[in-house]
C-alpha atoms as a PDB file:
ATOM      1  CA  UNK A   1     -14.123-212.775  53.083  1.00  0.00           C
ATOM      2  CA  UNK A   2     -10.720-212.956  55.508  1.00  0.00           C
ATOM      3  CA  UNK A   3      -9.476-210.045  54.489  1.00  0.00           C
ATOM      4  CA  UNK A   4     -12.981-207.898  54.238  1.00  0.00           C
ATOM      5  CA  UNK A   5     -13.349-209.288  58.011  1.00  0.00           C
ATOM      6  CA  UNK A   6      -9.812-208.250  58.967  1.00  0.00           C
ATOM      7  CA  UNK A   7     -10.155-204.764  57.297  1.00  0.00           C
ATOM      8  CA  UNK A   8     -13.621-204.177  59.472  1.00  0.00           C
ATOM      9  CA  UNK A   9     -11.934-205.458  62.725  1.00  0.00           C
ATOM     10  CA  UNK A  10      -9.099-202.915  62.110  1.00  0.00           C
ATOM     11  CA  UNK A  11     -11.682-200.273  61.275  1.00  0.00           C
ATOM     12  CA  UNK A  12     -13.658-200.446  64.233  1.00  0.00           C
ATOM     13  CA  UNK A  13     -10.363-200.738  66.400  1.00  0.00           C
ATOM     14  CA  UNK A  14      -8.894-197.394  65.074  1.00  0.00           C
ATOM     15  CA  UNK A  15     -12.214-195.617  66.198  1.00  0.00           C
ATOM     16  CA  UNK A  16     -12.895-197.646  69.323  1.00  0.00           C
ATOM     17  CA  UNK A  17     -16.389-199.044  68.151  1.00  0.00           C
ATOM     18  CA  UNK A  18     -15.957-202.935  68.833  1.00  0.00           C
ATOM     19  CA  UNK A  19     -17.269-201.616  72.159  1.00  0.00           C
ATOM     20  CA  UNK A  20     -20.693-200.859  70.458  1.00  0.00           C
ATOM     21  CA  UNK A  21     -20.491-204.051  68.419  1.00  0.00           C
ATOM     22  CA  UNK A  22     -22.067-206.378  70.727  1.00  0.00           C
ATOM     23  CA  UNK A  23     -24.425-209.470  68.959  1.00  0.00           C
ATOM     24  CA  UNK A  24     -27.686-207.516  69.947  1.00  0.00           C
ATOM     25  CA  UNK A  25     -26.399-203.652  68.127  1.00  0.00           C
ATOM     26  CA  UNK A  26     -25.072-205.882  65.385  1.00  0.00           C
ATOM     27  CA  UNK A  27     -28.156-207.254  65.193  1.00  0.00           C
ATOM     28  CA  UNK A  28     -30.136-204.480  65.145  1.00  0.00           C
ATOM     29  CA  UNK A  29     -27.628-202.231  63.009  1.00  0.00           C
ATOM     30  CA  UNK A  30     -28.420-204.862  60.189  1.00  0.00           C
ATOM     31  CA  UNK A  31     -32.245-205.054  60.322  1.00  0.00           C
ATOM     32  CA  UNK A  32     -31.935-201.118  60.126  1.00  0.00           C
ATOM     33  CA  UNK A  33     -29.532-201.630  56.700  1.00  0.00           C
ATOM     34  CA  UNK A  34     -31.810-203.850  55.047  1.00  0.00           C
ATOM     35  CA  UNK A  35     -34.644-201.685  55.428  1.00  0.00           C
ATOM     36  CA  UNK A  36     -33.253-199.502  53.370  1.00  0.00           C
ATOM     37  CA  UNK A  37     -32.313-201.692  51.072  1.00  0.00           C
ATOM     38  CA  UNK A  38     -36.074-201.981  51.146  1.00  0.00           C
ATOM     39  CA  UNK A  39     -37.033-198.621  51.014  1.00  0.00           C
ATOM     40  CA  UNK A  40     -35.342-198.183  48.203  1.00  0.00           C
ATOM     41  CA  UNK A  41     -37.662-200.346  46.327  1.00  0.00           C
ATOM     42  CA  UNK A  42     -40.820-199.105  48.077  1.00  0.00           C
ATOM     43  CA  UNK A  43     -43.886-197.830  46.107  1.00  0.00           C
ATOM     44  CA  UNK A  44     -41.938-199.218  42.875  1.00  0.00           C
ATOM     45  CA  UNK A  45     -44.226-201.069  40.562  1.00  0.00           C
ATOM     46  CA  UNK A  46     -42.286-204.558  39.703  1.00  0.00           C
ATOM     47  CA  UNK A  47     -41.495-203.374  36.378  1.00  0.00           C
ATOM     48  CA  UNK A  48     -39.831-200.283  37.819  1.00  0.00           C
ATOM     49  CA  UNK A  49     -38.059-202.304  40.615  1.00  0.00           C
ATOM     50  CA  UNK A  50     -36.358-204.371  37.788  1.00  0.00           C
ATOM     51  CA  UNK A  51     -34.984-200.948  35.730  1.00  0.00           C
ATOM     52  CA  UNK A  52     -33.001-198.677  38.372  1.00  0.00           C
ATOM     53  CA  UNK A  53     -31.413-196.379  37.028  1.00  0.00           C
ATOM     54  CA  UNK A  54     -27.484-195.460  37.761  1.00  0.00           C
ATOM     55  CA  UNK A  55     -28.305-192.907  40.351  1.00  0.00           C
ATOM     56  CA  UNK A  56     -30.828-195.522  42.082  1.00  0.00           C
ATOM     57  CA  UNK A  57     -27.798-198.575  41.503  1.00  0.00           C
ATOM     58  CA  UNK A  58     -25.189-195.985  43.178  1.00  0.00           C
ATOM     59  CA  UNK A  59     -27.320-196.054  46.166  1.00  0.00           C
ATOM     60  CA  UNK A  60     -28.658-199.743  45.901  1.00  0.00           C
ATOM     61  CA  UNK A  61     -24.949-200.556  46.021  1.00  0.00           C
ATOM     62  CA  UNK A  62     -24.148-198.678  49.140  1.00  0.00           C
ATOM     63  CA  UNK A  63     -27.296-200.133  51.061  1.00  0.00           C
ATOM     64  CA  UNK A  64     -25.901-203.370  50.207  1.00  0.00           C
ATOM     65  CA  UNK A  65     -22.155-202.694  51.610  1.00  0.00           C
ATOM     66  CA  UNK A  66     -23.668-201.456  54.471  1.00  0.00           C
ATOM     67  CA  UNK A  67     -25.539-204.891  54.831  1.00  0.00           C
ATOM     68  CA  UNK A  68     -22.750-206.625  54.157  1.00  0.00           C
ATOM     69  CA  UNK A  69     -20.402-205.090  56.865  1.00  0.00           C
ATOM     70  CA  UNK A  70     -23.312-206.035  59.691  1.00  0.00           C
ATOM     71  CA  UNK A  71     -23.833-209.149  58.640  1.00  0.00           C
ATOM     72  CA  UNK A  72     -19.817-209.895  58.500  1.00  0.00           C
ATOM     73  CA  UNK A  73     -19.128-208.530  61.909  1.00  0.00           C
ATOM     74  CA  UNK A  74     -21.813-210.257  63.092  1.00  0.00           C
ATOM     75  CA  UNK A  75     -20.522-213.663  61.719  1.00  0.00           C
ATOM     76  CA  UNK A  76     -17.341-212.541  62.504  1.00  0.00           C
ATOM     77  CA  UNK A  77     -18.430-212.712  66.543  1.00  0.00           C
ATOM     78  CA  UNK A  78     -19.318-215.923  66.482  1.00  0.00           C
ATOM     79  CA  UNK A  79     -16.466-217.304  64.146  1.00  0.00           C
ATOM     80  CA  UNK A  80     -19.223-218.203  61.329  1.00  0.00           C
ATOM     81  CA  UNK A  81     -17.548-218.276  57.907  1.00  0.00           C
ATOM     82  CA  UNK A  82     -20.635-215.962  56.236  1.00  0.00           C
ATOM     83  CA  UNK A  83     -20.118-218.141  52.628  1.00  0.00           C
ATOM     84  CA  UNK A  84     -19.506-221.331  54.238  1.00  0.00           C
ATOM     85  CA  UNK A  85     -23.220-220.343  55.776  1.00  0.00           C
ATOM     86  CA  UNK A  86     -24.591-219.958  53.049  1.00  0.00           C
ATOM     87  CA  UNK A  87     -23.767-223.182  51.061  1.00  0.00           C
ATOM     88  CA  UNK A  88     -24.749-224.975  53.813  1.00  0.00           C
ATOM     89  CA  UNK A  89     -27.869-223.340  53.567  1.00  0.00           C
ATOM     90  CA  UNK A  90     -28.354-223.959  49.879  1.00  0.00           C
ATOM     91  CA  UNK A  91     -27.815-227.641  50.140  1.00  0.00           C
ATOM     92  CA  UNK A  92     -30.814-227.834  53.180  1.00  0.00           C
ATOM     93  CA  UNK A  93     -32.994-225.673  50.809  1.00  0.00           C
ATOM     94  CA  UNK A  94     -32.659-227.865  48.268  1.00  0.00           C
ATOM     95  CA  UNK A  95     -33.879-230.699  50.207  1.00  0.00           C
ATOM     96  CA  UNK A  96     -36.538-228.474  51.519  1.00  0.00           C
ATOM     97  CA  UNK A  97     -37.659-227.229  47.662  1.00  0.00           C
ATOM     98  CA  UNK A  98     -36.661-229.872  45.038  1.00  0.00           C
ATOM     99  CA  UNK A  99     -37.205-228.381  41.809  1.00  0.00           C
ATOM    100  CA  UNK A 100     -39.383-231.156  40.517  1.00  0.00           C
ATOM    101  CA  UNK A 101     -42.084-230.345  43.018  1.00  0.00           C
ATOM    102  CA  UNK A 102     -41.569-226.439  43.696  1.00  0.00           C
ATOM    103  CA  UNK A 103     -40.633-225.405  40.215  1.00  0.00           C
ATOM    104  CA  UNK A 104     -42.376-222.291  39.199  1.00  0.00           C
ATOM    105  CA  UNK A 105     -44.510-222.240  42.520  1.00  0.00           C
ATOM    106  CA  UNK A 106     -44.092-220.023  45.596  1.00  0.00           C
ATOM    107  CA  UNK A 107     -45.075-221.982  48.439  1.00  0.00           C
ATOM    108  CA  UNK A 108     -43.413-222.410  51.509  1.00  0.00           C
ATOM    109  CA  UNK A 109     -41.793-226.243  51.798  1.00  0.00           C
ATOM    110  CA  UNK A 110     -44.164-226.767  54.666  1.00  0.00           C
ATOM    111  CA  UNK A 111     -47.053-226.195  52.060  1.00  0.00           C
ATOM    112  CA  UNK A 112     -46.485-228.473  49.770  1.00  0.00           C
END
């Protein structure tokens, strides 16, 4: 994750853009990524959604870099270690949804 984050702060230096990179574009910029991720996926049946073919995984791919990069440089503003993040949010969901009660069921954990 360093060196992804070091490689996007030297990108956007090279072009100028870190002036465009505020929290808010960031932000926004990312929301606009994963709708396409989204998009991507819309008017599939489940079954389709599940059996993409390469063409459809090329793209899927791309959509996710492109999500990935946001939500880096966005971290990356704050000095938020994106996996670190994330593990920490695992262990509070699974205090939130314990398997033994949320196992197989959708709910939110403020529905159960």
């Amino acid at each position: 994750m360093e060196e992804l984050t070091k490689k996007l702060r030297a990108f956007a230096k090279k072009r100028d853009w870190d002036r465009f990179h505020s929290p808010k574009n960031l932000a926004m910029a990312l929301s606009v990524e994963v709708a396409e991720v989204v998009e991507l996926f819309q008017w599939m049946t489940e079954e389709e959604s599940k059996m993409l073919n390469k063409k459809m995984v090329g793209k899927l791919r791309e959509e996710i870099g492109d999500v990935m990069i946001y939500l880096t440089k966005l971290a990356d503003k704050f000095g938020i270690d994106v996996l670190d993040a994330a593990e920490k949010k695992l262990k509070i969901n699974e205090k939130k949804y314990p398997a033994k009660v949320v196992r197989g069921k959708y709910k939110k954990y403020n529905e159960y």
